[in-house]
N, C-alpha and C. Protein backbone atom coordinates (compact mmCIF):
# COMPACT_ATOMS: atom_id res chain seq x y z
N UNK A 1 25.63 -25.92 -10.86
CA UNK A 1 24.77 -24.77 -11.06
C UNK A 1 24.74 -23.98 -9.75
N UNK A 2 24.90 -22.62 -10.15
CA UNK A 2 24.88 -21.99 -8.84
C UNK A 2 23.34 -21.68 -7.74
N UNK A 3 23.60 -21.47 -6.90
CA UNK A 3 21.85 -21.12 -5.85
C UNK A 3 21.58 -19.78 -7.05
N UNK A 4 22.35 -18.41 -7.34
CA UNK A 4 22.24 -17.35 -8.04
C UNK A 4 20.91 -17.86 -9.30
N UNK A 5 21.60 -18.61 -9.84
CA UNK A 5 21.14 -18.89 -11.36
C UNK A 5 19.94 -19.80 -11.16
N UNK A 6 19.59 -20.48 -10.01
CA UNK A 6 18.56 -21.50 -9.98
C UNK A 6 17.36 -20.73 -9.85
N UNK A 7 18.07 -19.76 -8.78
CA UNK A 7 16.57 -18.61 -8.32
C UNK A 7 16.28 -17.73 -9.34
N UNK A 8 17.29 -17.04 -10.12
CA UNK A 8 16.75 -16.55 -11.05
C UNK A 8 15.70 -17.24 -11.94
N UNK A 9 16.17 -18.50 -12.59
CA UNK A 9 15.35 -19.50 -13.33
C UNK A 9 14.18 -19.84 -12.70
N UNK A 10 14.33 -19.95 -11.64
CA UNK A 10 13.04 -20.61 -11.10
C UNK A 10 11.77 -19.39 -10.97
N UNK A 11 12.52 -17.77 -11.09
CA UNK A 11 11.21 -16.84 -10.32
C UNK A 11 11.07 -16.28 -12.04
N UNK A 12 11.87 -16.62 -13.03
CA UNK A 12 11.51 -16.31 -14.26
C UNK A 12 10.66 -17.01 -14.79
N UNK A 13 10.63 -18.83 -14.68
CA UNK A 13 9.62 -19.70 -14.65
C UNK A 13 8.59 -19.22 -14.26
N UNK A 14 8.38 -19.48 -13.16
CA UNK A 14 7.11 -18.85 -12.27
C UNK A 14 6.25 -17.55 -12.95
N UNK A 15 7.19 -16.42 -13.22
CA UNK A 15 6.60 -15.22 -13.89
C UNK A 15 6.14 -15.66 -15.26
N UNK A 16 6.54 -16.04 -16.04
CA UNK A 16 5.94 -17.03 -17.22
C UNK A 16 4.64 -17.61 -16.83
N UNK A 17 5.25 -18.72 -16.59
CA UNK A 17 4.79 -19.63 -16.14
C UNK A 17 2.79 -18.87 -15.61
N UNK A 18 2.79 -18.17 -14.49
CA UNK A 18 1.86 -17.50 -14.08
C UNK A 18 0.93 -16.46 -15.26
N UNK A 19 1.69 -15.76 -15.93
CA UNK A 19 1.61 -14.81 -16.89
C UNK A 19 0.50 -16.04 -17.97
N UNK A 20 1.44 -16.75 -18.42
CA UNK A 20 0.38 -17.95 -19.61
C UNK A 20 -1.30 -18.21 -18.74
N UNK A 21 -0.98 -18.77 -17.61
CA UNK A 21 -2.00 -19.14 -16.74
C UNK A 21 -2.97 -18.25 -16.71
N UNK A 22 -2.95 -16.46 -16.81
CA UNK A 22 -3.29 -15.67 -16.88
C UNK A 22 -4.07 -15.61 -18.59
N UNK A 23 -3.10 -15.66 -19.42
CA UNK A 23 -3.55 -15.37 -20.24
C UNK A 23 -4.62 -17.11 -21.30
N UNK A 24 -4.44 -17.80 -20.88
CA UNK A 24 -4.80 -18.44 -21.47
C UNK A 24 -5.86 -19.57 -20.64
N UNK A 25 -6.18 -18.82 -19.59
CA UNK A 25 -7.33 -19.28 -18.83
C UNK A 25 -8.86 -18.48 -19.50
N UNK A 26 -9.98 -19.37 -18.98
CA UNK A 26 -10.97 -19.73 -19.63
C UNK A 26 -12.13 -18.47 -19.43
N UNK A 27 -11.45 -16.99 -19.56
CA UNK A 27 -12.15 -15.77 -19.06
C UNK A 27 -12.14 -14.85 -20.74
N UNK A 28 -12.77 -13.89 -20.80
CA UNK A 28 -12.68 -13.07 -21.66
C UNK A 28 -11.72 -12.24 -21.91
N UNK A 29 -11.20 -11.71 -22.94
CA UNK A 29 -9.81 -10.74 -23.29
C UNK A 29 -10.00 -9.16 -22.19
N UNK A 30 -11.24 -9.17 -22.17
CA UNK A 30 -11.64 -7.19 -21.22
C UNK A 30 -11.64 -8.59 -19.57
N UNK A 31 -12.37 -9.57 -19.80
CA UNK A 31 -12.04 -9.46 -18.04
C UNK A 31 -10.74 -9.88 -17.71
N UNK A 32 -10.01 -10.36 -18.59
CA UNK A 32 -8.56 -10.98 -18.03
C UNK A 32 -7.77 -9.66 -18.05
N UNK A 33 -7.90 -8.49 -19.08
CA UNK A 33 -7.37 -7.44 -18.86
C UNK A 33 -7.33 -6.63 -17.74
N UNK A 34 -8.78 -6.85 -17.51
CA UNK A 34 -9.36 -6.29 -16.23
C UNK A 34 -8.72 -6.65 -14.86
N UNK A 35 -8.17 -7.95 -14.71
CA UNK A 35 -8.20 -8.47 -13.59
C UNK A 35 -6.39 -8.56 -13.63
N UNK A 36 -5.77 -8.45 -15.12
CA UNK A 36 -4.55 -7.89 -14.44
C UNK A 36 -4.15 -6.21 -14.09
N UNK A 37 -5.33 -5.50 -14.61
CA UNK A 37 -5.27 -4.03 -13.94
C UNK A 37 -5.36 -4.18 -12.80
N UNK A 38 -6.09 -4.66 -12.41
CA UNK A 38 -6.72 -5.04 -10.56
C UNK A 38 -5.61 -5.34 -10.35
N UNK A 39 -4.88 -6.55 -10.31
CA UNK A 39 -3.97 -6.88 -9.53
C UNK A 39 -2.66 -6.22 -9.74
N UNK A 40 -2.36 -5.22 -10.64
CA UNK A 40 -1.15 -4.25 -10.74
C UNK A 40 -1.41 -3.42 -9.67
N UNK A 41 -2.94 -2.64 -9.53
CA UNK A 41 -2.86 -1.57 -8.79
C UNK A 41 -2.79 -2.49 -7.26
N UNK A 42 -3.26 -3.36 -7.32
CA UNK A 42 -2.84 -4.06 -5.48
C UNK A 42 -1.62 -3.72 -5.18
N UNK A 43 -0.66 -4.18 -6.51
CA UNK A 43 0.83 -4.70 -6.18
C UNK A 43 1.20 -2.77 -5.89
N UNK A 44 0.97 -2.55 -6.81
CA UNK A 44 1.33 -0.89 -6.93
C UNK A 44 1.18 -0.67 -5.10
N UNK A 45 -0.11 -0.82 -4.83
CA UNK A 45 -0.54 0.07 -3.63
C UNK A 45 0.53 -0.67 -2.57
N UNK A 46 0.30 -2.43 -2.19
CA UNK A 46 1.20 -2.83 -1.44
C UNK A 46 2.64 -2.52 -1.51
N UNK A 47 3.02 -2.52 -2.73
CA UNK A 47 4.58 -1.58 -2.48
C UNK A 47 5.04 -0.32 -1.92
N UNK A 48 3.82 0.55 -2.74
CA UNK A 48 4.03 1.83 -1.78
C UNK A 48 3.98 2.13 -0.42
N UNK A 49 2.75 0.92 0.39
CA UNK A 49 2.58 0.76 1.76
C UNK A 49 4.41 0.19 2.11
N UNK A 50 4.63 -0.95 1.36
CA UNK A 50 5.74 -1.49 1.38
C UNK A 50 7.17 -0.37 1.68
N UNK A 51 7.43 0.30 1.14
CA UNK A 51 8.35 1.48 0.93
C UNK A 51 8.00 2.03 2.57
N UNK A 52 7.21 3.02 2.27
CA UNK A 52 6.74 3.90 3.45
C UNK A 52 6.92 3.38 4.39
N UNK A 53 6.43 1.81 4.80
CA UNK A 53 7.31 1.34 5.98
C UNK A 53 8.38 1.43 6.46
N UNK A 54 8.86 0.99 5.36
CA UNK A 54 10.52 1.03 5.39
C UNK A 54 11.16 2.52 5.41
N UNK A 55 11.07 3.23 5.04
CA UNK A 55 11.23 5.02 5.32
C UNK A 55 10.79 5.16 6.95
N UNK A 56 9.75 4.66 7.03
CA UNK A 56 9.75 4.70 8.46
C UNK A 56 10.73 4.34 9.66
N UNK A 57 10.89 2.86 9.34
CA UNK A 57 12.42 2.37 10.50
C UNK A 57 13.14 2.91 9.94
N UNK A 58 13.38 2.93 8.98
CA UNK A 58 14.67 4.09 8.59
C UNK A 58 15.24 5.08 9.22
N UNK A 59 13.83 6.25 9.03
CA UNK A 59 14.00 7.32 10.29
C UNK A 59 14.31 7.08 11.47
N UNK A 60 13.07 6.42 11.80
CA UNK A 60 13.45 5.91 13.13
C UNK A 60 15.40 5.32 13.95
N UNK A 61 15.44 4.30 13.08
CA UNK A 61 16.82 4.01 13.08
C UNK A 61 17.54 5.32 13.01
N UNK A 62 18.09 5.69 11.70
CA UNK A 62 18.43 7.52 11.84
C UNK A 62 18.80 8.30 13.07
N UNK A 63 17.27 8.44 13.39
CA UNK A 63 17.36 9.07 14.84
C UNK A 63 17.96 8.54 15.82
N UNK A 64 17.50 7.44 16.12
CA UNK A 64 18.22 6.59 17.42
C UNK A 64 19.41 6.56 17.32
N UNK A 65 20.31 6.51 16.26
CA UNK A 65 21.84 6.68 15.76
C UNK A 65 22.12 8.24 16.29
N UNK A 66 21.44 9.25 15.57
CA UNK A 66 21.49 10.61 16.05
C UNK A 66 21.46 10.77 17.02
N UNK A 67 20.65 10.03 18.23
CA UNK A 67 20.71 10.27 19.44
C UNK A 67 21.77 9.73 20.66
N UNK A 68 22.12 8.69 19.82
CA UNK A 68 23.66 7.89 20.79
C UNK A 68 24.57 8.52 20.06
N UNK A 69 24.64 9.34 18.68
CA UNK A 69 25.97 9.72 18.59
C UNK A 69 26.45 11.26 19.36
N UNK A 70 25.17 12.09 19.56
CA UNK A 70 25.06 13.18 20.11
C UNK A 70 25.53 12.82 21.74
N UNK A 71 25.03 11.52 22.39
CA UNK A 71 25.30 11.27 23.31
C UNK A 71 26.80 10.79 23.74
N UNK A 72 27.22 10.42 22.89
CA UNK A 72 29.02 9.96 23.31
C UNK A 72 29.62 11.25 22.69
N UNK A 73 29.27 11.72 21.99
CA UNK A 73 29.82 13.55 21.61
C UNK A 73 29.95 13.68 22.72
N UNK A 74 29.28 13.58 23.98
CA UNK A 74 28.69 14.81 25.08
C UNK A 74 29.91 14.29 25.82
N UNK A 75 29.85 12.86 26.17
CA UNK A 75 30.37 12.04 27.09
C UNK A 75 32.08 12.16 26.95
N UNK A 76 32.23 12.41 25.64
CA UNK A 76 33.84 12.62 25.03
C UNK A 76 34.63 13.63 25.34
N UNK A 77 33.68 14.82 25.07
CA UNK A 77 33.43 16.29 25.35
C UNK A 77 33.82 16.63 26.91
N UNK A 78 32.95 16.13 27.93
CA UNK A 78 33.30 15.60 29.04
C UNK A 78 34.29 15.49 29.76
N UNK A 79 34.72 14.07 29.35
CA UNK A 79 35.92 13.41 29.55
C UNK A 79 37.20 14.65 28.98
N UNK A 80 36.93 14.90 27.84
CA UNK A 80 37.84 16.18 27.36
C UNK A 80 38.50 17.22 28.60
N UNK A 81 36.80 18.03 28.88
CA UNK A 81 37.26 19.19 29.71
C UNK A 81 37.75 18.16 31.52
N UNK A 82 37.58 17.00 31.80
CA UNK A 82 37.82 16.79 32.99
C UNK A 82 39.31 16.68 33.22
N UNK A 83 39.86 15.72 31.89
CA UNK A 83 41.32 15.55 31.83
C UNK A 83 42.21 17.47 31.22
N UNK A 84 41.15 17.98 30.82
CA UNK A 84 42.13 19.47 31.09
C UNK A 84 42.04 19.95 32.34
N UNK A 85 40.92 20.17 33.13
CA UNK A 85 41.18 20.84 34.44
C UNK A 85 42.20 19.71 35.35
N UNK A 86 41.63 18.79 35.04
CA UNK A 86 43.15 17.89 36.20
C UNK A 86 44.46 18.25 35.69
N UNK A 87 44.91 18.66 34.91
CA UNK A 87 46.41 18.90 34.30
C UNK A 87 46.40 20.42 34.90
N UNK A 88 45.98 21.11 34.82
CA UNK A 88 45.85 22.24 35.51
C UNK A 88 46.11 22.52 36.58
């Protein structure tokens, strides 16, 4: 059996698995409803925090790339005009 197929099985279990636990625990049909609205909008909100982070180093990264590639442009550029005036 592959690692692929175990993890799948195992986080499909789990989602089951959790989901029954949910539904067939010892609460009312409006509060168990209730309390998986609650915990969608957590997940909702932590992802979006989740994302936005990540957009963040992103940019960040981005830039810092933008800024060493602008910088060996310069350095190339450079080197360019030095080896023309020496031939000169």
């Amino acid at each position: 059996m592959s690692v692929a197929k175990f993890l799948a099985g195992f986080l499909i279990g789990g989602t089951v698995g959790g989901l029954l636990g949910i539904i067939l625990a010892p609460k009312s049909g409006e509060e168990t409803r209730q309390m998986i609205s609650d915990n969608t909008t957590e997940l909702c909100k932590s992802t979006e925090n989740s994302i936005k982070e990540l957009q963040c180093k992103a940019n960040d990264v981005m830039d810092e790339l933008q800024q060493k590639g602008d910088e060996l442009l310069k350095k190339v550029q450079d080197a360019i005009k030095k080896e023309t005036k020496a031939k000169e």
